[in-house]
Protein backbone atom coordinates (compact mmCIF):
# COMPACT_ATOMS: atom_id res chain seq x y z
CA UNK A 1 -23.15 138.00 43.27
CA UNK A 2 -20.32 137.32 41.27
CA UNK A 3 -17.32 140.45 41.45
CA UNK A 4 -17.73 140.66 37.76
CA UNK A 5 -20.61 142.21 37.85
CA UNK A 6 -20.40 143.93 40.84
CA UNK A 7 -18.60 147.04 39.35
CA UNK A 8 -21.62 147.30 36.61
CA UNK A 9 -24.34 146.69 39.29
CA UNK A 10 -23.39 149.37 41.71
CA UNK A 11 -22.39 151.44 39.40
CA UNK A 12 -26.16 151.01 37.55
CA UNK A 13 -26.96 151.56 41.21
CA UNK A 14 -25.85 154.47 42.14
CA UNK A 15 -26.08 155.77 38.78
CA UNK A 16 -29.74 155.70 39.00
CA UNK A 17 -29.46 157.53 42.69
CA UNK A 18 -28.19 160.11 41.29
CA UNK A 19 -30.37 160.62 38.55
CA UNK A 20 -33.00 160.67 40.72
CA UNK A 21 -30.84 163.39 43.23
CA UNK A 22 -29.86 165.09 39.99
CA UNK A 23 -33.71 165.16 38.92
CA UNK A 24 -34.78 166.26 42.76
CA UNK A 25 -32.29 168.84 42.92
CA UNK A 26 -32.80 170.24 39.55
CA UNK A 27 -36.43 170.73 40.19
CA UNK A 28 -35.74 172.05 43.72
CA UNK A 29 -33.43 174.46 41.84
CA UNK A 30 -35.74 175.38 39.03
CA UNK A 31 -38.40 176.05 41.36
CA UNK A 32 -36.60 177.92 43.63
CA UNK A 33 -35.73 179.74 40.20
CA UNK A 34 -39.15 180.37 39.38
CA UNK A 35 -40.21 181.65 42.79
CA UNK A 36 -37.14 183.85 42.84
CA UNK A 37 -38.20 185.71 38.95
CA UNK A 38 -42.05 185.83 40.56
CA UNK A 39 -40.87 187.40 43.52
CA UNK A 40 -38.57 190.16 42.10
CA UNK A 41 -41.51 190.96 39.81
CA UNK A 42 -43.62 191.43 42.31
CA UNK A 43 -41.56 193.66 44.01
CA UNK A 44 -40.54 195.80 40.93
CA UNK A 45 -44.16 196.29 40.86
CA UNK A 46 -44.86 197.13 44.19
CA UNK A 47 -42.04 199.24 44.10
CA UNK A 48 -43.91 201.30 41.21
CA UNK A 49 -46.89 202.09 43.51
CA UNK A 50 -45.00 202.22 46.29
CA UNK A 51 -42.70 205.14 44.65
CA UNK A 52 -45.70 207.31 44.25
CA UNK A 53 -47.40 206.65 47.17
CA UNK A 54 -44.01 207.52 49.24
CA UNK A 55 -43.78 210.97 47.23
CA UNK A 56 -46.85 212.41 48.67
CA UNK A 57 -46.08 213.66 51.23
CA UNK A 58 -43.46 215.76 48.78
CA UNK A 59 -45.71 216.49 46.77
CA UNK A 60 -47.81 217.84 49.10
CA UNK A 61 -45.20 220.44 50.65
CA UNK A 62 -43.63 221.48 47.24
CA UNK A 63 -47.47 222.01 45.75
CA UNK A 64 -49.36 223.47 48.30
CA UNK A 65 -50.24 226.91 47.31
CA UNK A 66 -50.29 225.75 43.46
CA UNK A 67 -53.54 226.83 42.21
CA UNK A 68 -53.00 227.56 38.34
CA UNK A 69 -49.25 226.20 38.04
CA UNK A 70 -47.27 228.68 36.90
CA UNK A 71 -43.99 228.41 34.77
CA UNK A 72 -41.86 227.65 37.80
CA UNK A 73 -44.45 225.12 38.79
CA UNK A 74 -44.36 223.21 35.45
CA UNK A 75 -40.81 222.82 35.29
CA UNK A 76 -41.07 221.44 38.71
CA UNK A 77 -43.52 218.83 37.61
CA UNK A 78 -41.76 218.12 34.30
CA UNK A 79 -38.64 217.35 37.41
CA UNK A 80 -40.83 215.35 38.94
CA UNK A 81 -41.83 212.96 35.99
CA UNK A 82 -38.38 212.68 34.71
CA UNK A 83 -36.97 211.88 38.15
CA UNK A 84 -40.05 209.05 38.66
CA UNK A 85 -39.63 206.09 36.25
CA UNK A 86 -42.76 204.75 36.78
CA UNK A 87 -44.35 208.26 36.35
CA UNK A 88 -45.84 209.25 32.74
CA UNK A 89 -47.22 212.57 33.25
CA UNK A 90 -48.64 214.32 35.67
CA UNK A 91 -52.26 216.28 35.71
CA UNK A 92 -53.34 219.72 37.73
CA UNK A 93 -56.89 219.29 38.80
CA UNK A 94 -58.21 222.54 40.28
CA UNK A 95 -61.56 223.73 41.39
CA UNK A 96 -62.52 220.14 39.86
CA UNK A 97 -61.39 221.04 36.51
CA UNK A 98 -58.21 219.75 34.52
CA UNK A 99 -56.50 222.92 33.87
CA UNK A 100 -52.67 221.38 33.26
CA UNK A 101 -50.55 218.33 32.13
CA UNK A 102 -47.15 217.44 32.22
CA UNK A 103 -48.04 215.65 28.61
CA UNK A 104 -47.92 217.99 26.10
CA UNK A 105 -46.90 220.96 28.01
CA UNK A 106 -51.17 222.40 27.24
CA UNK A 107 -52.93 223.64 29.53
CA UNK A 108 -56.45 222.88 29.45
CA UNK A 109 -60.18 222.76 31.15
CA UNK A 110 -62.06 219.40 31.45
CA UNK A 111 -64.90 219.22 34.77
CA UNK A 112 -63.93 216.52 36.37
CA UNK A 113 -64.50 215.59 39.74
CA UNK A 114 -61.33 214.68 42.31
CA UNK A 115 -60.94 211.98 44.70
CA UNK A 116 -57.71 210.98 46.24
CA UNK A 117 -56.36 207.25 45.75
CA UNK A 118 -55.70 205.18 43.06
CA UNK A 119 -57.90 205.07 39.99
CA UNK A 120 -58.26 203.08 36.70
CA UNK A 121 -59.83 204.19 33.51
CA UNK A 122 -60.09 201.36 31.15
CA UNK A 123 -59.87 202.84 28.12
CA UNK A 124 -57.91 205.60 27.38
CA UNK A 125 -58.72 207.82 25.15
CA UNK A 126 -55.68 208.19 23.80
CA UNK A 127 -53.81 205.14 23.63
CA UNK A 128 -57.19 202.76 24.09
CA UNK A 129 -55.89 201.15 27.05
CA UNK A 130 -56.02 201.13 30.41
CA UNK A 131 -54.18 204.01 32.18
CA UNK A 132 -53.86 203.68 36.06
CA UNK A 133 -53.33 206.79 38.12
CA UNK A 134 -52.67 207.89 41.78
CA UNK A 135 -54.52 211.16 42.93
CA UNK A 136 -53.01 213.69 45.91
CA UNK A 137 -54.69 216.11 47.62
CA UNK A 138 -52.20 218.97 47.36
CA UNK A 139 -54.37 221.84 48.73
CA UNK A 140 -57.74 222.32 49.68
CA UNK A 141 -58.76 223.17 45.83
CA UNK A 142 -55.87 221.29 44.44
CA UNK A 143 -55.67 218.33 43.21
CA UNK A 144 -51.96 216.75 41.45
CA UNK A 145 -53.23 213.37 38.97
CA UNK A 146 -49.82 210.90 38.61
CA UNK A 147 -50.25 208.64 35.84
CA UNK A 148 -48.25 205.29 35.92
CA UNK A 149 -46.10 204.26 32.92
CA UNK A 150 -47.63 201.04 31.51
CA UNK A 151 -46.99 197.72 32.98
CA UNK A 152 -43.87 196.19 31.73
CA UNK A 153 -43.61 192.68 33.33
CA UNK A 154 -39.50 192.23 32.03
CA UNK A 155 -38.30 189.92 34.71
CA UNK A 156 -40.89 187.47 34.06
CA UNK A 157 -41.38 188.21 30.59
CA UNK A 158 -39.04 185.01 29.23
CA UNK A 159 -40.35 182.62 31.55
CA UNK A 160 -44.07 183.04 30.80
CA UNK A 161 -46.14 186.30 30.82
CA UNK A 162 -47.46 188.46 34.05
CA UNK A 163 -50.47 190.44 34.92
CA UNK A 164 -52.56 192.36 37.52
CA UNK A 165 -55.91 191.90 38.72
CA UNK A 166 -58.23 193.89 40.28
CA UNK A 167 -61.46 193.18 42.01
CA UNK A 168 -60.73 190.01 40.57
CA UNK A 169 -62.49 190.80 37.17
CA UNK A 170 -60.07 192.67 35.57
CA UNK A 171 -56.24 191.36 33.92
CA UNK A 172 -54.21 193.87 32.92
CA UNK A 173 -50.86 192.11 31.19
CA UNK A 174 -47.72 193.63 30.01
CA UNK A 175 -47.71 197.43 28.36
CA UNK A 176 -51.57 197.30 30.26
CA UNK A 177 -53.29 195.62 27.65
CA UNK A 178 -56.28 194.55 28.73
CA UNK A 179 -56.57 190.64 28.99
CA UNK A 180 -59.89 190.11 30.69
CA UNK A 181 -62.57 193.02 32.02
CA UNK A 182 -66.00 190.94 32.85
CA UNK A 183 -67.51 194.03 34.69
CA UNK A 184 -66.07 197.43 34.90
CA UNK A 185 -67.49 200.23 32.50
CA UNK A 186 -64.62 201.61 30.17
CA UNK A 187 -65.49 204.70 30.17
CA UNK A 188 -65.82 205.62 34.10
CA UNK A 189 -62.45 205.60 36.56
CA UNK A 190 -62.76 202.94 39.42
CA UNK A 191 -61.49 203.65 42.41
CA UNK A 192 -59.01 200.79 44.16
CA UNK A 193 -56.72 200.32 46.86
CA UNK A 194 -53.37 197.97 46.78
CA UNK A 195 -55.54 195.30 48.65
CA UNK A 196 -57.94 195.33 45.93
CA UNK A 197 -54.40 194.20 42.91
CA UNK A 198 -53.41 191.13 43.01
CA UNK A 199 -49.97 190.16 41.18
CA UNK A 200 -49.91 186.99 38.93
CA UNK A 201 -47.42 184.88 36.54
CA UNK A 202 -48.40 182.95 34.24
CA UNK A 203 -45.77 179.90 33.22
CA UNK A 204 -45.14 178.48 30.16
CA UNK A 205 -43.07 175.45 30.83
CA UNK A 206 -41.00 175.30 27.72
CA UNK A 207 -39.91 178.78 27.93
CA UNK A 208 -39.20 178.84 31.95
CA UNK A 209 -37.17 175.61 31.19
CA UNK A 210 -35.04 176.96 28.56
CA UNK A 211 -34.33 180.27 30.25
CA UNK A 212 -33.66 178.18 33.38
CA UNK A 213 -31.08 176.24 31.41
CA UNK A 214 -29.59 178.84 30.07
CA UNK A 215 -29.03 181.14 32.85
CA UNK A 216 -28.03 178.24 35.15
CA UNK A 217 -26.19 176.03 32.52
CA UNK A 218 -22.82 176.36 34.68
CA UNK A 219 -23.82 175.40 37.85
CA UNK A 220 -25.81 172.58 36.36
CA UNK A 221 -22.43 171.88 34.37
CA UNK A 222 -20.64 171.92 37.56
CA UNK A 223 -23.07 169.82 39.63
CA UNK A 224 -23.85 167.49 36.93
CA UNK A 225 -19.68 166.74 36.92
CA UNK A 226 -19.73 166.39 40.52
CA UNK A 227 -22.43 164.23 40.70
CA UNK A 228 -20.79 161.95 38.12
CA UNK A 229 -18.02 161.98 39.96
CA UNK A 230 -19.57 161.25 43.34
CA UNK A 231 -21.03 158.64 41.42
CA UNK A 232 -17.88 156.81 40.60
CA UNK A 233 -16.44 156.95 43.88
CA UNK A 234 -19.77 156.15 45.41
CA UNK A 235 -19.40 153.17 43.51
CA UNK A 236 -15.74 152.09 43.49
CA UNK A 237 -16.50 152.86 47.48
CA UNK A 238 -19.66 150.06 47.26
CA UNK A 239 -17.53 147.67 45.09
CA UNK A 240 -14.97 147.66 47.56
CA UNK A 241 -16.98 147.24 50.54
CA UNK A 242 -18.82 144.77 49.36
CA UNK A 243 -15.66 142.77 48.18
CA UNK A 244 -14.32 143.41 51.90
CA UNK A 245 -17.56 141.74 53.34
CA UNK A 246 -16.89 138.75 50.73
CA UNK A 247 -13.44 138.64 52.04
CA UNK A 248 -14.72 138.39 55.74
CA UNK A 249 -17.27 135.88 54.92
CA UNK A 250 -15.15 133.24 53.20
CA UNK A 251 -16.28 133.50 50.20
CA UNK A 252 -12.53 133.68 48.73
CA UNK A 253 -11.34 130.25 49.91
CA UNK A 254 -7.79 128.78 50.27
CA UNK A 255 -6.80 126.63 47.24
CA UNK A 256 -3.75 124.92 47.81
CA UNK A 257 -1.03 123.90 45.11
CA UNK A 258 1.12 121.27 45.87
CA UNK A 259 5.11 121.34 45.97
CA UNK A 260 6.47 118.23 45.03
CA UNK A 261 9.88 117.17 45.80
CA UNK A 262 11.99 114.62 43.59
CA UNK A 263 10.12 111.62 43.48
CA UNK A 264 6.90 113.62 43.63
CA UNK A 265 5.92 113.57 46.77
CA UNK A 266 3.82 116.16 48.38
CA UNK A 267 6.28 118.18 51.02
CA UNK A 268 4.11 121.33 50.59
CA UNK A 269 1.86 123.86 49.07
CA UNK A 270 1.03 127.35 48.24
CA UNK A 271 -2.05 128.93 49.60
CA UNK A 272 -3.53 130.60 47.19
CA UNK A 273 -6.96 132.33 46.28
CA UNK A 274 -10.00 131.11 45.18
CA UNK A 275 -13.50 133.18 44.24
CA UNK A 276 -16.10 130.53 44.99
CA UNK A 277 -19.66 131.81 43.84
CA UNK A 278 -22.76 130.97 45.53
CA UNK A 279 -23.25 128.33 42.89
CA UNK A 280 -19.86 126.38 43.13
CA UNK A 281 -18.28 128.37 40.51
CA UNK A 282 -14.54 129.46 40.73
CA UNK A 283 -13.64 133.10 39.77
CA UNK A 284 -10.59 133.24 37.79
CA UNK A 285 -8.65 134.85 40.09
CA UNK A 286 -7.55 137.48 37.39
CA UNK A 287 -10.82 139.22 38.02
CA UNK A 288 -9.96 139.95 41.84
CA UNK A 289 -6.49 139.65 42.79
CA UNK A 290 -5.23 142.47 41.04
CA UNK A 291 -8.52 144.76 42.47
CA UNK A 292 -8.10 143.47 45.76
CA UNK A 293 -4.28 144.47 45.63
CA UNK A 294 -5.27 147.63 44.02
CA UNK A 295 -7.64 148.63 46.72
CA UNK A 296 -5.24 147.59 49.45
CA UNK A 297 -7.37 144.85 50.57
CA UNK A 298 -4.44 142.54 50.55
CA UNK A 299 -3.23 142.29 54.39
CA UNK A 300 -7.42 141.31 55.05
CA UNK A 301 -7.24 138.25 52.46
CA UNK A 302 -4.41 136.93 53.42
CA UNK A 303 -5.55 137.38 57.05
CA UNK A 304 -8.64 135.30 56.30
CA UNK A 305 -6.52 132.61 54.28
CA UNK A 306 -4.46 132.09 57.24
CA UNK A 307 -7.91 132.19 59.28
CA UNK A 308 -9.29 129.33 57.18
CA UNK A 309 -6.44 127.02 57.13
CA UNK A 310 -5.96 127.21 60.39
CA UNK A 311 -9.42 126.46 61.19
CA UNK A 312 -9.38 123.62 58.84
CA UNK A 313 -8.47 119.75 59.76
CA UNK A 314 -5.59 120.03 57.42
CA UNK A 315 -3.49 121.73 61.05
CA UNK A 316 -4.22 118.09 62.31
CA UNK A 317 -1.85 116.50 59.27
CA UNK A 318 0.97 119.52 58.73
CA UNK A 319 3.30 119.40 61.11
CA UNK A 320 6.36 119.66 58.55
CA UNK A 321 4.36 120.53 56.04
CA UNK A 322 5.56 123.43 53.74
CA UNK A 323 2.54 126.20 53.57
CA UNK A 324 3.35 129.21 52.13
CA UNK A 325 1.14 132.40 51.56
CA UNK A 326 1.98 135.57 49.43
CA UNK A 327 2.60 138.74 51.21
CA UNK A 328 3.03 142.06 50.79
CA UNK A 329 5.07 144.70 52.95
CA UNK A 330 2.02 146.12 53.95
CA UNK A 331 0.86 142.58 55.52
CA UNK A 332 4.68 141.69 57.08
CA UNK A 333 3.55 145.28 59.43
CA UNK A 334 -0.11 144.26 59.91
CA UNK A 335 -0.58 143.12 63.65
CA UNK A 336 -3.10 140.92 63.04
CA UNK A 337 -0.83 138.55 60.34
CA UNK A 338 1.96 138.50 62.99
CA UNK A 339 -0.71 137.01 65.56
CA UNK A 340 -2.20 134.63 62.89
CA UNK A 341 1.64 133.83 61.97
CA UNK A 342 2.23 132.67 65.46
CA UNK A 343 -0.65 130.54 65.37
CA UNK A 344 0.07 128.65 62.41
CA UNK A 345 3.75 128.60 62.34
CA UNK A 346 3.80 125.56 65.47
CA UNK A 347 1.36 123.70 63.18
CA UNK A 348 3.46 123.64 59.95
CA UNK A 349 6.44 125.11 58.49
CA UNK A 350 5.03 128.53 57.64
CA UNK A 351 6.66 130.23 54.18
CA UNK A 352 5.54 133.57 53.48
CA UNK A 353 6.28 135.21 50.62
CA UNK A 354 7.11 138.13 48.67
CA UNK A 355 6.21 139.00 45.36
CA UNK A 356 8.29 142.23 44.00
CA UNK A 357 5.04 144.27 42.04
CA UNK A 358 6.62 146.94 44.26
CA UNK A 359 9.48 147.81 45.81
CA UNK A 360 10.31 147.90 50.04
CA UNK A 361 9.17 151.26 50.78
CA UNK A 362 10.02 150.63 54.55
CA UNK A 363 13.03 150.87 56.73
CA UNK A 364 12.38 148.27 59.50
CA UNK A 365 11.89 145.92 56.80
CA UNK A 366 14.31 143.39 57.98
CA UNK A 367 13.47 143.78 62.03
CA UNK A 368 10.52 142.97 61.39
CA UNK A 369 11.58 139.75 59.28
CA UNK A 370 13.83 138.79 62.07
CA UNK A 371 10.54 138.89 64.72
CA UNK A 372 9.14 136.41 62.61
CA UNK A 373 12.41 134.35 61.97
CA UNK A 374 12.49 134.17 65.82
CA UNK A 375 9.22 132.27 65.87
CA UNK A 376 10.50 129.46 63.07
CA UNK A 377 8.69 131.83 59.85
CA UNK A 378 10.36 131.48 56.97
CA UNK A 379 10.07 133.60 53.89
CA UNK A 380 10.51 133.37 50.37
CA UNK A 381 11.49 136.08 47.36
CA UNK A 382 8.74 134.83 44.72
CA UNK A 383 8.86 135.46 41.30
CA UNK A 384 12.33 136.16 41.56
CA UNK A 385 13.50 138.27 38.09
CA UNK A 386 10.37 140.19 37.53
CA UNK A 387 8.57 142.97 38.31
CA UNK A 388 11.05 145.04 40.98
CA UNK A 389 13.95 142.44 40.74
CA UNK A 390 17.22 143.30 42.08
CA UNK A 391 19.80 141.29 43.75
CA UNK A 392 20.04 143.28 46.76
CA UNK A 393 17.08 142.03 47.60
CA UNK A 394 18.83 138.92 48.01
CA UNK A 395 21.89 140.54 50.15
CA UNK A 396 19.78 143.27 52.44
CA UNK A 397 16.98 140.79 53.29
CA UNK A 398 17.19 137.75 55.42
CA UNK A 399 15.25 134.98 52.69
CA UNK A 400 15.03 131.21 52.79
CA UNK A 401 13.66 130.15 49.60
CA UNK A 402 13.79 131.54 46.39
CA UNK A 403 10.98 130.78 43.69
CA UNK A 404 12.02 130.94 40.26
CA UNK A 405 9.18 132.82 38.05
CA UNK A 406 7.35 130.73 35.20
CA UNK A 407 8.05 132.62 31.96
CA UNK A 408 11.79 131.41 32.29
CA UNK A 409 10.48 127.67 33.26
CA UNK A 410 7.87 128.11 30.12
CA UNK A 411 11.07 128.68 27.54
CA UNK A 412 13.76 126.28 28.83
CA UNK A 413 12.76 123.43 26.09
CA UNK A 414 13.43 126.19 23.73
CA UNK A 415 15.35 129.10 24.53
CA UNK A 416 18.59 129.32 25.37
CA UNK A 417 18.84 132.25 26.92
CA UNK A 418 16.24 131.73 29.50
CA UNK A 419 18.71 127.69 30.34
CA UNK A 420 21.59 130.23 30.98
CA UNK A 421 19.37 132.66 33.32
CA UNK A 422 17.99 129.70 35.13
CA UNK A 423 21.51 128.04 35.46
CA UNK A 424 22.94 131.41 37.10
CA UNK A 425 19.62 131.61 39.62
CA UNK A 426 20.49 128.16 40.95
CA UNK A 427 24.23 128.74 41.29
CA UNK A 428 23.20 131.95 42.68
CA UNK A 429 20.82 130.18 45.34
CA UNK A 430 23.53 127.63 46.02
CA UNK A 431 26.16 130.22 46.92
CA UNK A 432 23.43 132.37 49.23
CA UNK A 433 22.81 129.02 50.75
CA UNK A 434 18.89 129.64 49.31
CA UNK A 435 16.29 126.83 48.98
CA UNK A 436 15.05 126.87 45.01
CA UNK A 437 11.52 126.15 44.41
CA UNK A 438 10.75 126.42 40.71
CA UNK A 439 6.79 127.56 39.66
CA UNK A 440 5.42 126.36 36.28
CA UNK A 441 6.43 122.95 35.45
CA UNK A 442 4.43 121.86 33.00
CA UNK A 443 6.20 118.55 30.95
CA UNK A 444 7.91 116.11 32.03
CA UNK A 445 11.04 117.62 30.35
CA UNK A 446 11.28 120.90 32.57
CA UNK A 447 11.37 119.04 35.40
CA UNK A 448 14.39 116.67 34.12
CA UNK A 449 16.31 119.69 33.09
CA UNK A 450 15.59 121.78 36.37
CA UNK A 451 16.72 118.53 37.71
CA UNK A 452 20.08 118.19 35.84
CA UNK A 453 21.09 121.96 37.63
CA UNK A 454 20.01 121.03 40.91
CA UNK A 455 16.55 121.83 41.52
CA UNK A 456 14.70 119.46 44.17
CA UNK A 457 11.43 120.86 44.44
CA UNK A 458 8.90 121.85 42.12
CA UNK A 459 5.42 123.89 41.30
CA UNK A 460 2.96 123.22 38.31
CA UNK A 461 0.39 121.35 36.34
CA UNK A 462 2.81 118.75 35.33
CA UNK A 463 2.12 117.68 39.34
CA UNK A 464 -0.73 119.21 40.40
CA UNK A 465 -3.38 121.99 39.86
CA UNK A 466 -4.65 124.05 42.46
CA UNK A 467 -7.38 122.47 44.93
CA UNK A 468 -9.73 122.76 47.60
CA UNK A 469 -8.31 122.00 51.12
CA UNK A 470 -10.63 119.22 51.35
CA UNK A 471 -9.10 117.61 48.19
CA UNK A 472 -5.38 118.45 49.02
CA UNK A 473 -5.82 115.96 52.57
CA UNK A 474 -7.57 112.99 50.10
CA UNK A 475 -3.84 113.12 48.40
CA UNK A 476 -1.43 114.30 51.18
CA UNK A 477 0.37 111.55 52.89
CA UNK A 478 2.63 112.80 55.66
CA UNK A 479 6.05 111.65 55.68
């Protein structure tokens, strides 16, 4: 795959991972959301039997010699209802007749038979719906009715609508209206237990979406932004993996550009980069070099430059031939260019050189230039007067060559200025005792004038382009 697509590809890539994780999650989350709104319900309702049910045993001891209630009684019942939430009212049932309720504050006499449990009456006759009450067993003639407050299903209310069943023929939704009753008489109570209700919710998908949305919109917010940016490292991480495997497998190939000297003969050349696709194509090298430097991939292709030359039958014809490879401070400290250094430098006159994107960040800068100048490595300041230029560079650090930069070669037929800053370079040179290589030539003209001041070797089209190793030994005649 070619590297300029590789950031759109695995981006795409993982892009579409996490969708899909985003998607997974998110319904994962939403369900879990779902359950969570079911399950409170349910217990809120449980809760609302389970309230009563728990009381008896109060009720029982406060209420046990109540026959007609008397005043003192009442108010304790009214206590009881407005302490119970769930509780409506509350009915005396004695010697099988009604003979007092909470509701109203009237007492009156209705024959009505008691039995303890819970009870339904599907139609009330005062509010035509279905009332559900709990019956205890107070005294041997006594009998205390609780009525439930209707069913208020507000949890689940915004995600869909809930209900109860019972013998599984009869739906009771929210404020007990009656959704389904395929059997039961309205007009008799049923007796039922807690096994006999069943809790259900019924979801409409639009609404549990929505309230999902909004109740969750920040931590979707907040994963969505993490994801996104998971996603961009995730893929900057692939890109540069993937461009380190490239790296290892020779895809990037030396390309050397001849140094010429005077007459124009071949005395050297710089190694430099090449991105050859799978289908013979060359990557301009604008594409990669600056990623590869950006990602700190540098020390590993020069590494495998130095690899592939040396591998190459060119080590066969280069003994006192000029090869020079660009270097960063990070790569003068790697252990494995120092070994591949040694290697080549008994081949060929090894040149490395430094470019100045960035300053020297490190002290033992110039030991470690002398360990190399102890095993015949040279280096070179390239680019000299760009980028982090200074001449101290030229006084604190132990160089052999000095390589003047193109855009003051590219203005010299033109520009005065740029004769005047090239004339003070090479005197400059000449007094450090420096070797001046100058990059760029392109006419016939630059290289008379860089001539005239001194300059004896030389780096451009107006010689050669860059080339494959193969094609640099069809031209290179040792001397």
């Amino acid at each position: 795959m070619n590297i300029k697509y590789m950031k759109p590809c695995a981006l795409a890539a993982c892009s579409a991972l996490f969708l899909v994780f985003f998607a997974t999650s998110s319904t994962l989350l939403y369900k879990h959301f779902i359950a969570k709104k079911v399950r409170t319900e349910h217990q809120i309702q449980r809760r609302m039997f389970d309230s009563v049910v728990n009381s008896r045993e109060e009720l029982i001891v406060n209420f046990s010699k109540m026959t007609l209630p008397t005043l003192t009684e009442q108010r304790a019942l009214k206590r009881y209802v407005s302490d119970n939430k769930d509780v409506s009212s509350v009915s005396v049932i004695y010697k099988d007749n009604y003979v007092y309720s909470t509701f109203g504050n009237r007492m009156y006499s209705i024959k009505k038979a008691a039995k303890e449990g819970f009870s339904i009456k599907m139609k009330s006759l005062l509010t035509h719906k279905p009332t559900v009450s709990y019956t205890v067993q107070v005294s041997p003639e006594t009998y205390l009715k609780v009525y439930f407050k209707p069913f208020r299903f507000n949890v689940v209310d915004n995600i869909g609508y809930g209900y109860i069943t019972l013998f599984d023929v009869v739906e009771i939704g929210d404020n007990n209206k009656l959704l389904r009753n395929s059997l039961l008489s309205n007009r008799k109570e049923h007796q039922f237990t807690l096994d006999d209700a069943e809790f259900f919710v019924e979801i409409n998908p639009t609404l549990a979406v929505k309230e999902f949305v909004a109740s969750r919109y920040v931590y979707l917010l907040l994963f969505f932004i993490i994801g996104i940016t998971c996603t961009f490292l995730l893929s900057a991480y692939i890109k540069k993996c993937w461009v380190a495997r490239c790296i290892r497998n020779n895809i990037v190939q030396p390309y050397l550009q001849p140094i010429v000297d005077e007459q124009g003969n071949i005395i050297g050349a710089e190694v430099l980069a090449r991105w050859i696709t799978k289908k013979g194509e060359i990557v301009a090298p604008y594409l990669f070099i600056p990623y590869i430097e950006k990602t700190k991939l540098t020390p590993l292709l020069t590494l495998s430059l130095m690899k592939q030359v040396y591998r190459s039958p060119l080590m066969l014809l280069s003994q006192g031939l000029k090869l020079s490879f660009n270097l960063t401070e990070r790569c003068l400290f790697d252990p494995n260019i120092y070994k591949a250094s040694l290697q080549l430098a008994p081949h060929c006159k090894l040149i490395l050189e430094f470019t100045e994107s960035a300053p020297f960040s490190h002290s033992d800068v110039v030991e470690r230039m002398a360990q190399y100048h102890q095993h015949d490595v040279y280096f070179a300041l390239d680019d000299y007067g760009t980028g982090y230029s200074a001449p101290h560079y030229l006084t604190d650090y132990q160089f052999d060559y000095l390589k003047i930069d193109r855009c003051f070669i590219d203005q010299i037929e033109h520009n005065p200025k740029s004769i005047h800053v090239v004339e003070c370079l090479v005197l400059l040179a000449q007094k450090l005792q420096l070797t001046v290589i100058s990059e760029g030539v392109e006419t016939l003209k630059q290289k008379q004038m860089l001539e005239q001041w001194g300059i004896k070797q030389y780096q451009g089209f107006y010689f050669y382009k860059p080339m494959s190793v193969k094609s640099f030994m069809d031209i290179y005649r040792p001397q």
